[in-house]
PDB file of N, CA and C in Angstrom:
ATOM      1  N   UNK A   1       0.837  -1.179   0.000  1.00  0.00           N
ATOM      2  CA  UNK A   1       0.000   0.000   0.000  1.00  0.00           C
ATOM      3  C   UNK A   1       0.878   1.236   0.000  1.00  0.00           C
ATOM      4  N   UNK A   2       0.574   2.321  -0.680  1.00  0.00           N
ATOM      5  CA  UNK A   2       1.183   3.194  -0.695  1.00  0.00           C
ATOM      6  C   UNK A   2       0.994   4.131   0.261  1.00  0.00           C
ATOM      7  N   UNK A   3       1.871   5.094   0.866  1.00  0.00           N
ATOM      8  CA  UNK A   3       1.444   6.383   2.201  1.00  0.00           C
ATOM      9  C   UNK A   3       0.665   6.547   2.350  1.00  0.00           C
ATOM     10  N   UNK A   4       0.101   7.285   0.953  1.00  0.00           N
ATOM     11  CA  UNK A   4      -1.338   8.052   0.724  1.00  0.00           C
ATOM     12  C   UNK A   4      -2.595   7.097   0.714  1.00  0.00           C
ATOM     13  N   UNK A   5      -2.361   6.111   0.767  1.00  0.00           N
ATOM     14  CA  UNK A   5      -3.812   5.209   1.082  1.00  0.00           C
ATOM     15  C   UNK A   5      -3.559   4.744   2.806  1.00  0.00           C
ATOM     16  N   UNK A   6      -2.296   4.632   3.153  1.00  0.00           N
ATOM     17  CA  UNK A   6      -2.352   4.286   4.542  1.00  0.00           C
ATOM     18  C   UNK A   6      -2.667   5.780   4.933  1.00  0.00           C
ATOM     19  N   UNK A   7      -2.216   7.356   5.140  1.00  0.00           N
ATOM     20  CA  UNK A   7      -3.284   8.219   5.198  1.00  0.00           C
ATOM     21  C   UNK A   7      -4.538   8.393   5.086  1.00  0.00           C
ATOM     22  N   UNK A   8      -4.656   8.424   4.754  1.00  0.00           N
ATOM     23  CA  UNK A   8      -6.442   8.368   3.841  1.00  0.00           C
ATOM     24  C   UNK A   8      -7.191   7.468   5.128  1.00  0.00           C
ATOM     25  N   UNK A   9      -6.741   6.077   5.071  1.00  0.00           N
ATOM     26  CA  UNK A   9      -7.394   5.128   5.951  1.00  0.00           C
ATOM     27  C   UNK A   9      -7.375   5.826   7.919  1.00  0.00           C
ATOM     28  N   UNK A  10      -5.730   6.383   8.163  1.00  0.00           N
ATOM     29  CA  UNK A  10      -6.109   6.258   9.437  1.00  0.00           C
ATOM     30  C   UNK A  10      -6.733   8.150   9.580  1.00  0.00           C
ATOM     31  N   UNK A  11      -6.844   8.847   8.524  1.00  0.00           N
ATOM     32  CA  UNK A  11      -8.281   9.975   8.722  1.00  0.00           C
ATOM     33  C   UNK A  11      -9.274   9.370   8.950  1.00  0.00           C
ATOM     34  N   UNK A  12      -9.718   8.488   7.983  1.00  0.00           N
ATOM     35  CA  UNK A  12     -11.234   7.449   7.960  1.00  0.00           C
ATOM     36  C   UNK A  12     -11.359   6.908   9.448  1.00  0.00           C
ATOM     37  N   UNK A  13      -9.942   6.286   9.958  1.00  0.00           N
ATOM     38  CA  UNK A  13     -10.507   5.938  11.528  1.00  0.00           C
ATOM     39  C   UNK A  13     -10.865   6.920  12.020  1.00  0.00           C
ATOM     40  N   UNK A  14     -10.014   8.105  12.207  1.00  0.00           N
ATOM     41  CA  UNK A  14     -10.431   9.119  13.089  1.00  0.00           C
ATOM     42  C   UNK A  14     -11.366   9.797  12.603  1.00  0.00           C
ATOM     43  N   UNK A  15     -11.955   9.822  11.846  1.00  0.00           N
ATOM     44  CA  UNK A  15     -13.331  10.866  11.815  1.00  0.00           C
ATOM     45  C   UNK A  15     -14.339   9.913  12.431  1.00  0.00           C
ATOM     46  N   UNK A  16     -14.040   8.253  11.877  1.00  0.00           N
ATOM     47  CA  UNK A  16     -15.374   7.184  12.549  1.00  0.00           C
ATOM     48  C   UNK A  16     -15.372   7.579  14.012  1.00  0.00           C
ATOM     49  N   UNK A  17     -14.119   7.404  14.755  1.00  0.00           N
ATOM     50  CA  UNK A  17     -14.128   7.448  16.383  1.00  0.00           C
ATOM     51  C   UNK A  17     -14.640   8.760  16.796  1.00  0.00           C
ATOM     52  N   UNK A  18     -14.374   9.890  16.017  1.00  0.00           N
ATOM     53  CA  UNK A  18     -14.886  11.275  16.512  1.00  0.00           C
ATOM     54  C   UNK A  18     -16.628  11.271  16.433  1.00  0.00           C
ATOM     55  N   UNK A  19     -17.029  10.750  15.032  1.00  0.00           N
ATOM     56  CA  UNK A  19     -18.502  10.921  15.099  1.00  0.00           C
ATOM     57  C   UNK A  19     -19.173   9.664  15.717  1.00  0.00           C
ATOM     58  N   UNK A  20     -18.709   8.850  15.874  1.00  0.00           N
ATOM     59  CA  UNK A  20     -19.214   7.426  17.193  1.00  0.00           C
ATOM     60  C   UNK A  20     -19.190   8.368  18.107  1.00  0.00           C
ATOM     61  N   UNK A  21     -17.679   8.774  18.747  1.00  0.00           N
ATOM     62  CA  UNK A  21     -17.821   9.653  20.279  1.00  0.00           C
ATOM     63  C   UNK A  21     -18.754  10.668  20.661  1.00  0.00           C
ATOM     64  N   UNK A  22     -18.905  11.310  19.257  1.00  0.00           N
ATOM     65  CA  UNK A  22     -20.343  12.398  19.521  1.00  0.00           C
ATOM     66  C   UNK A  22     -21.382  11.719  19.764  1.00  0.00           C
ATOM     67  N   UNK A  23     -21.610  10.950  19.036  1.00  0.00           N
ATOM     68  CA  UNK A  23     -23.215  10.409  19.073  1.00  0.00           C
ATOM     69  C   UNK A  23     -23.088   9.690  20.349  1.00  0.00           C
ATOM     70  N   UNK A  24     -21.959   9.155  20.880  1.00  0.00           N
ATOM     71  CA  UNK A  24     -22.064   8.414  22.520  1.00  0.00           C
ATOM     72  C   UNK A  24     -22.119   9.603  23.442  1.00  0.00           C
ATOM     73  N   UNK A  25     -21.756  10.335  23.275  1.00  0.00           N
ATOM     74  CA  UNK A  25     -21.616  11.575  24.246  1.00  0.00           C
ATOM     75  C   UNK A  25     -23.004  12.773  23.643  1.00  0.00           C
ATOM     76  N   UNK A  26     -23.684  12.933  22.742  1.00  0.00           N
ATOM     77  CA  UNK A  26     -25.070  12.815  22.714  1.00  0.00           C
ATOM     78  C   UNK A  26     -26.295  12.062  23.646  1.00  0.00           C
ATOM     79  N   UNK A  27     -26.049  11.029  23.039  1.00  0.00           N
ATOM     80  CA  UNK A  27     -27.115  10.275  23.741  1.00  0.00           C
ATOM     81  C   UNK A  27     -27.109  10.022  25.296  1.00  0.00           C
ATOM     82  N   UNK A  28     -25.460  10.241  25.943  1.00  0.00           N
ATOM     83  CA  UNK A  28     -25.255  10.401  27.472  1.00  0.00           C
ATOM     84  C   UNK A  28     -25.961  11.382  27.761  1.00  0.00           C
ATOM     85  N   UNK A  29     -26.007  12.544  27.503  1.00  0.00           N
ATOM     86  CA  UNK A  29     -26.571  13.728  27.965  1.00  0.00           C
ATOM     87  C   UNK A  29     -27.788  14.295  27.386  1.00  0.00           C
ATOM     88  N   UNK A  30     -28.203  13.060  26.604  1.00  0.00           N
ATOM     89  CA  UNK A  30     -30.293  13.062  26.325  1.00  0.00           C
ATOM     90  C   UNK A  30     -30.420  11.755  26.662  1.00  0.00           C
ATOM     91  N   UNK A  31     -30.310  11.107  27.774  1.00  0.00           N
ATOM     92  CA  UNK A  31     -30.721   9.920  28.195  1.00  0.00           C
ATOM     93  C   UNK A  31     -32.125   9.206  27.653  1.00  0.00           C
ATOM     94  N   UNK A  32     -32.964  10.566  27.819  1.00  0.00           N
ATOM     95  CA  UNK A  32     -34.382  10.024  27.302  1.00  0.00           C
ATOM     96  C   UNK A  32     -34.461   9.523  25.800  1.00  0.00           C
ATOM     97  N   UNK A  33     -33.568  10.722  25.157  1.00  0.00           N
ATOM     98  CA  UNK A  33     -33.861   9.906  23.790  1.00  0.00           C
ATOM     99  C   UNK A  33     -33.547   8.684  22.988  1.00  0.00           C
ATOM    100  N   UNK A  34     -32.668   7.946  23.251  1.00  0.00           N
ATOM    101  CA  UNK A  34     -32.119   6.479  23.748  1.00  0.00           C
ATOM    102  C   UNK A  34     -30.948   6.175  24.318  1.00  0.00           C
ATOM    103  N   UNK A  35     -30.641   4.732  24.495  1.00  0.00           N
ATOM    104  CA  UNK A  35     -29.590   3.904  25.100  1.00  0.00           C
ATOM    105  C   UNK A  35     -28.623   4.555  24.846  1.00  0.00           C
ATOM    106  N   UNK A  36     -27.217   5.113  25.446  1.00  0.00           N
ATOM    107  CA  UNK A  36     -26.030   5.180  24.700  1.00  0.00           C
ATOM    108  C   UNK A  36     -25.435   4.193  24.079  1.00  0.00           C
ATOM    109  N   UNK A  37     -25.203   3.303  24.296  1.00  0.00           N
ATOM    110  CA  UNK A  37     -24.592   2.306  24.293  1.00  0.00           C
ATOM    111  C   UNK A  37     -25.448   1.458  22.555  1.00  0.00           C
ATOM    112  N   UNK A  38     -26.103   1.516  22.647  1.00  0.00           N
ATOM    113  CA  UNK A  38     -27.129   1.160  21.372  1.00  0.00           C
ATOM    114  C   UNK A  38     -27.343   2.397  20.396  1.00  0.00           C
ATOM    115  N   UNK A  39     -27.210   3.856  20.876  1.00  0.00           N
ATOM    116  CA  UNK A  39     -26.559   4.751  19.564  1.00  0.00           C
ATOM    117  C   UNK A  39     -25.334   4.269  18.727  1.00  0.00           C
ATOM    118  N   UNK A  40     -24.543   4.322  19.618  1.00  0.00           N
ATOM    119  CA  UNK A  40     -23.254   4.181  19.115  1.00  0.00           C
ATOM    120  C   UNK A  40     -23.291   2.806  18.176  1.00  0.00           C
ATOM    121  N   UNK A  41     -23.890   1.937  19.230  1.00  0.00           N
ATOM    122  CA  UNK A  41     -23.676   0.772  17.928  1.00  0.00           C
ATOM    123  C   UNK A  41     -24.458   0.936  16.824  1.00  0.00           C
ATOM    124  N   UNK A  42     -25.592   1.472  16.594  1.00  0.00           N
ATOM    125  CA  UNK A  42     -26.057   1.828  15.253  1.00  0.00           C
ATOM    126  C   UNK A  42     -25.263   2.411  14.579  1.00  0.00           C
ATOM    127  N   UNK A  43     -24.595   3.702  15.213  1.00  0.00           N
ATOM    128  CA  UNK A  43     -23.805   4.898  14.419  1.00  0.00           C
ATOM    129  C   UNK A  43     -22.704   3.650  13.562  1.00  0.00           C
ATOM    130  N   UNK A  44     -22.070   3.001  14.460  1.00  0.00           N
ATOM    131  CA  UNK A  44     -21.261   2.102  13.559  1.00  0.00           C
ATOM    132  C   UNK A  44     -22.106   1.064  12.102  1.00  0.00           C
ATOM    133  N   UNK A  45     -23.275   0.356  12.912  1.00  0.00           N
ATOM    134  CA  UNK A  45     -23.602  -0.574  11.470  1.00  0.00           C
ATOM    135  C   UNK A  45     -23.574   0.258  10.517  1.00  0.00           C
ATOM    136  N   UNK A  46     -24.091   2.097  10.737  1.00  0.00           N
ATOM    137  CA  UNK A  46     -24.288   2.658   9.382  1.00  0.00           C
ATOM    138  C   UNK A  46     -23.310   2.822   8.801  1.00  0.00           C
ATOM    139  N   UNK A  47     -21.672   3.461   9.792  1.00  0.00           N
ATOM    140  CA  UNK A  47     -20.894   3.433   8.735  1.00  0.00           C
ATOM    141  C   UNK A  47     -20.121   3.047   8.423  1.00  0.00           C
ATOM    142  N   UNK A  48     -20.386   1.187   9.036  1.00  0.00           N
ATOM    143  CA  UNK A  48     -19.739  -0.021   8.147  1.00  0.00           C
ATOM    144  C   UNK A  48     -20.325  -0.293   6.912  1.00  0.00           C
ATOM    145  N   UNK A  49     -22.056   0.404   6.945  1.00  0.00           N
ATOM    146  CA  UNK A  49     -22.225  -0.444   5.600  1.00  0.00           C
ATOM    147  C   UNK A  49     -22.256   0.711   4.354  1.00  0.00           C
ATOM    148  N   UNK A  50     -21.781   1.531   5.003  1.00  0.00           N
ATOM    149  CA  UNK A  50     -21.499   2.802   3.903  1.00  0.00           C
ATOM    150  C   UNK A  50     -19.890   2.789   3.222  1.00  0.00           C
ATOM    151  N   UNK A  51     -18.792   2.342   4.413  1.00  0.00           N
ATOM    152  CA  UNK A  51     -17.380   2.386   4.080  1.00  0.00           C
ATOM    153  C   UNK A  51     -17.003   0.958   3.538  1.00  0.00           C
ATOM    154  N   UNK A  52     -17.388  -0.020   4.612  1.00  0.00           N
ATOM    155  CA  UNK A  52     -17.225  -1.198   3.749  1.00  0.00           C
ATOM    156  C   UNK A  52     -17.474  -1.644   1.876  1.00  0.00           C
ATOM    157  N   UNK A  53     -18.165  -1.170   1.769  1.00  0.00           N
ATOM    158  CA  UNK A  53     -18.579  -1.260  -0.308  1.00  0.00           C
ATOM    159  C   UNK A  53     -17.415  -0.667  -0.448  1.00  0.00           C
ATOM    160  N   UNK A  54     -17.112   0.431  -0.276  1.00  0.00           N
ATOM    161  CA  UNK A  54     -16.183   1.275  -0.860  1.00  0.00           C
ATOM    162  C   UNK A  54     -15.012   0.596  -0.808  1.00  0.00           C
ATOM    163  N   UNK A  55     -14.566   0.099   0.714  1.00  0.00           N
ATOM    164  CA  UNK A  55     -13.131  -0.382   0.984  1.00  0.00           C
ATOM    165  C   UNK A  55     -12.886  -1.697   0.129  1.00  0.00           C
ATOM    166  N   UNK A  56     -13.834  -2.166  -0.034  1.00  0.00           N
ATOM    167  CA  UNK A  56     -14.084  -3.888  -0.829  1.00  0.00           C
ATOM    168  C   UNK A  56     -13.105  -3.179  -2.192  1.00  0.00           C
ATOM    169  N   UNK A  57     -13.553  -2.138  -2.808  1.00  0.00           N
ATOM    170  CA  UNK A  57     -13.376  -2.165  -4.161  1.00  0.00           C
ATOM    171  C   UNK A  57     -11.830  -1.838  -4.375  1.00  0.00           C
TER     172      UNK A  57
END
């Protein structure tokens, strides 16, 4: 793999962990509006099944 795709990839981690951490740290501090713990894991299925297609190719 070349730099620029190993770049590329560990931005892609860090923006996933930043917008997982929001949405966990959202839903901590609106308890009512759901689980934290079950945001976050949604926030991920969505954007495994959005990055995954892409990364396949």
């Amino acid at each position: 793999m070349s730099s620029l795709v190993l770049l590329v990839l560990l931005l892609l981690v860090l923006v996933v962990v930043l917008v997982l951490g929001a949405l966990g740290y959202l839903a901590h501090r609106h308890p009512a509006l759901a689980t934290p713990l079950m945001v976050v894991m949604g926030g991920t299925a969505v954007l495994a099944a959005c990055i995954v297609p892409i990364a396949v190719r």
